[in-house]
Protein backbone atom coordinates (compact mmCIF):
# COMPACT_ATOMS: atom_id res chain seq x y z
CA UNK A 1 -23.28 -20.59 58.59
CA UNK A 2 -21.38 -17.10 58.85
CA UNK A 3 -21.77 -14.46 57.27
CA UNK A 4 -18.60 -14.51 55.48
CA UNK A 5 -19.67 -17.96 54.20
CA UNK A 6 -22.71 -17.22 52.86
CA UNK A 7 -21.32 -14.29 51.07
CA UNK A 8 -18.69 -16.27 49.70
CA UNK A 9 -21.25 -18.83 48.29
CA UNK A 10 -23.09 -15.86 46.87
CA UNK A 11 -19.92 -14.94 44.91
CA UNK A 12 -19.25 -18.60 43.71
CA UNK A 13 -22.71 -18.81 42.71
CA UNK A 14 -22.89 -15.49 40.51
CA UNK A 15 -19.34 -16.29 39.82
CA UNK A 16 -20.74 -19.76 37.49
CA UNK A 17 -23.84 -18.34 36.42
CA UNK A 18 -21.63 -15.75 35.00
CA UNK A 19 -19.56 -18.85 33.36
CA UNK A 20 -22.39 -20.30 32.06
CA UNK A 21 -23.55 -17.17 30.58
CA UNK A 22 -20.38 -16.69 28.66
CA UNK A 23 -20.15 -20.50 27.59
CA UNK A 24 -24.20 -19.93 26.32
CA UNK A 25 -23.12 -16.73 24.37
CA UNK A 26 -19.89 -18.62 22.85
CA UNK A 27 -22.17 -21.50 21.80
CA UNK A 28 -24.73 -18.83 20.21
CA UNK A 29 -22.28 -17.39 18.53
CA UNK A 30 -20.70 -20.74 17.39
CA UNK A 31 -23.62 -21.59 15.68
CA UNK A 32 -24.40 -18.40 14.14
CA UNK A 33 -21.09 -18.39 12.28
CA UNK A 34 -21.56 -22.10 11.07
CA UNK A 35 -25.41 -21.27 10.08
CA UNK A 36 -23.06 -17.90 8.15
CA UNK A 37 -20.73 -20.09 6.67
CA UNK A 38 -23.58 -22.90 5.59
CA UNK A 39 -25.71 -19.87 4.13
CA UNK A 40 -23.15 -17.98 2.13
CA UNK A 41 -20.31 -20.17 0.93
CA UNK A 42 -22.59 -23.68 0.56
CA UNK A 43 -22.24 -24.11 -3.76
CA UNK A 44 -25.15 -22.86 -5.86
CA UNK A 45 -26.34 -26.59 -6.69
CA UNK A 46 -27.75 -26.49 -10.38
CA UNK A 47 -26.96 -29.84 -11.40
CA UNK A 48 -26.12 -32.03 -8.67
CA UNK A 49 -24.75 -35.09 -10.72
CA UNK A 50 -21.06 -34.68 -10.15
CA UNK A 51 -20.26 -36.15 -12.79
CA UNK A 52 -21.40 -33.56 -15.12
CA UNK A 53 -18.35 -30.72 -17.00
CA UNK A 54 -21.60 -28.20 -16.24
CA UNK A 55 -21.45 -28.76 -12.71
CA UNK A 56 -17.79 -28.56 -12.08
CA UNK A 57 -17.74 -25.32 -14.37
CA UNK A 58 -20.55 -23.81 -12.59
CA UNK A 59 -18.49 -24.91 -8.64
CA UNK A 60 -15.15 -23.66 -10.15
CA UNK A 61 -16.76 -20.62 -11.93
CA UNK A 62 -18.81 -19.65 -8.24
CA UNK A 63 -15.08 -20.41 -6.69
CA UNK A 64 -13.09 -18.14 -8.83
CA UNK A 65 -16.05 -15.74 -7.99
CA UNK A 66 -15.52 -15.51 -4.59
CA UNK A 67 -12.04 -15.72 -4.21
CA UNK A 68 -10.94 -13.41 -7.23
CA UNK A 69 -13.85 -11.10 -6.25
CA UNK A 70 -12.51 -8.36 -4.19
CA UNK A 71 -9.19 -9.24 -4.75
CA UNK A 72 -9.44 -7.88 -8.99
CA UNK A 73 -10.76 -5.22 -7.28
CA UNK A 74 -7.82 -4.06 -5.23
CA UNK A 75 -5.16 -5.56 -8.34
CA UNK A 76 -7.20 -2.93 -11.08
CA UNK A 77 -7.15 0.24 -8.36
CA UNK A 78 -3.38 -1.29 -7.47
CA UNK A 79 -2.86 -1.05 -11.15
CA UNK A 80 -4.03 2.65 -11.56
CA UNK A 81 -2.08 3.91 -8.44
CA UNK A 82 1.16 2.70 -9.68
CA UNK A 83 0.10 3.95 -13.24
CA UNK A 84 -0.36 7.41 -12.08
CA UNK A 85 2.91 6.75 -10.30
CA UNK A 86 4.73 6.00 -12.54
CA UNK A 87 3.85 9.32 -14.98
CA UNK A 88 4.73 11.26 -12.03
CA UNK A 89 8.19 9.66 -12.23
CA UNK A 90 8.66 9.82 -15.97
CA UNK A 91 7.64 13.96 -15.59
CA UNK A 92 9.52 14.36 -12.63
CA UNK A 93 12.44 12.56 -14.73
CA UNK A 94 12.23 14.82 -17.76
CA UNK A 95 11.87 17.91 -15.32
CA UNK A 96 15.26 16.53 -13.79
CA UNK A 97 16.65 15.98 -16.92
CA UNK A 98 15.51 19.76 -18.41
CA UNK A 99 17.08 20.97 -15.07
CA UNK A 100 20.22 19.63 -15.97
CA UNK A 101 20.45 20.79 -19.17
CA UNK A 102 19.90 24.49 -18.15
CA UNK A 103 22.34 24.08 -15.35
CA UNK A 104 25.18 22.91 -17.67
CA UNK A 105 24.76 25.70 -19.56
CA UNK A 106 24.46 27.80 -17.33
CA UNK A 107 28.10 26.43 -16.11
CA UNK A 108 29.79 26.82 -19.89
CA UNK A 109 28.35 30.33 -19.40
CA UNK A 110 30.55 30.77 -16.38
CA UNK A 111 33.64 28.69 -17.54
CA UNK A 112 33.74 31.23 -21.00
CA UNK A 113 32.93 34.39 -18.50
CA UNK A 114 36.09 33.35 -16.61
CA UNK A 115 37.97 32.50 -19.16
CA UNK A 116 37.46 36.15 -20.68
CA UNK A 117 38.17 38.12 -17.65
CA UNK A 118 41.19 35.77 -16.57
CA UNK A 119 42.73 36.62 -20.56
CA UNK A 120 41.74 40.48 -19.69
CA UNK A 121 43.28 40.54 -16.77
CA UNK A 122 46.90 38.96 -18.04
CA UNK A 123 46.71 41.71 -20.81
CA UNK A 124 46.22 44.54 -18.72
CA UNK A 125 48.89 42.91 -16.38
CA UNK A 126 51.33 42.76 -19.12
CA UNK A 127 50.23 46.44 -19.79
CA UNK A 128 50.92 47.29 -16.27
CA UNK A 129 54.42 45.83 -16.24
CA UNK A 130 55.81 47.61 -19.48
CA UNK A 131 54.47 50.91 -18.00
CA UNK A 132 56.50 50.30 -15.17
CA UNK A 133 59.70 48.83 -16.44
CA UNK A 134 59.96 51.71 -19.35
């Protein structure tokens, strides 16, 4: 045999012993996630006859549990987010609003300001053109 040969033989070798490895660690891990699921989401068995309204209350009771667990959680701080939300909209509506108001009167202000210096101005125009014409 060369040397190239043997080398390449060397490589196959570590290349399935590598293979192996990884299809050992998969089937590890395999089993540690069924042994998980077994442990932590088998039904707390109280009374086994099936039969009984006490044991389907206590499975659907344990289900709701689990499932509605985390996710009340997130719906009650959901809940209080869009509260707080929505009083910053309502005060930023009224601040709008209040903002508004003093802007429209600040506008009449303007419109009666005009309106007094235009009517002013024509009488001191008229005043102006009877000076001149006499």
């Amino acid at each position: 045999m060369t040397t190239n040969e043997t080398h390449d033989e060397a490589r196959l070798e570590d290349h399935i012993d590598e293979r192996l490895d990884v299809e050992t660690a998969a089937t590890n891990f395999e089993g540690e996630i069924r042994e998980f699921v077994r442990r932590d989401f088998a039904p707390v068995r109280r009374n086994t006859d099936p039969n009984s309204g006490e044991f389907a209350a206590n499975n659907i009771g344990t289900l709701v549990q689990r499932v509605a667990g985390t996710s009340l959680a997130e719906i009650e701080n959901l809940i209080g987010e869009l509260t707080a939300l929505r009083d910053y909209i309502t005060s930023e509506g009224e601040r709008v609003q209040r903002e508004l108001a003093g802007y429209t009167q600040l506008n009449q202000a303007a419109m009666t300001s005009t309106r007094i210096i235009a009517e002013s101005m024509s009488k001191w125009k008229t005043t102006v053109d009877s000076v001149k014409s006499a």
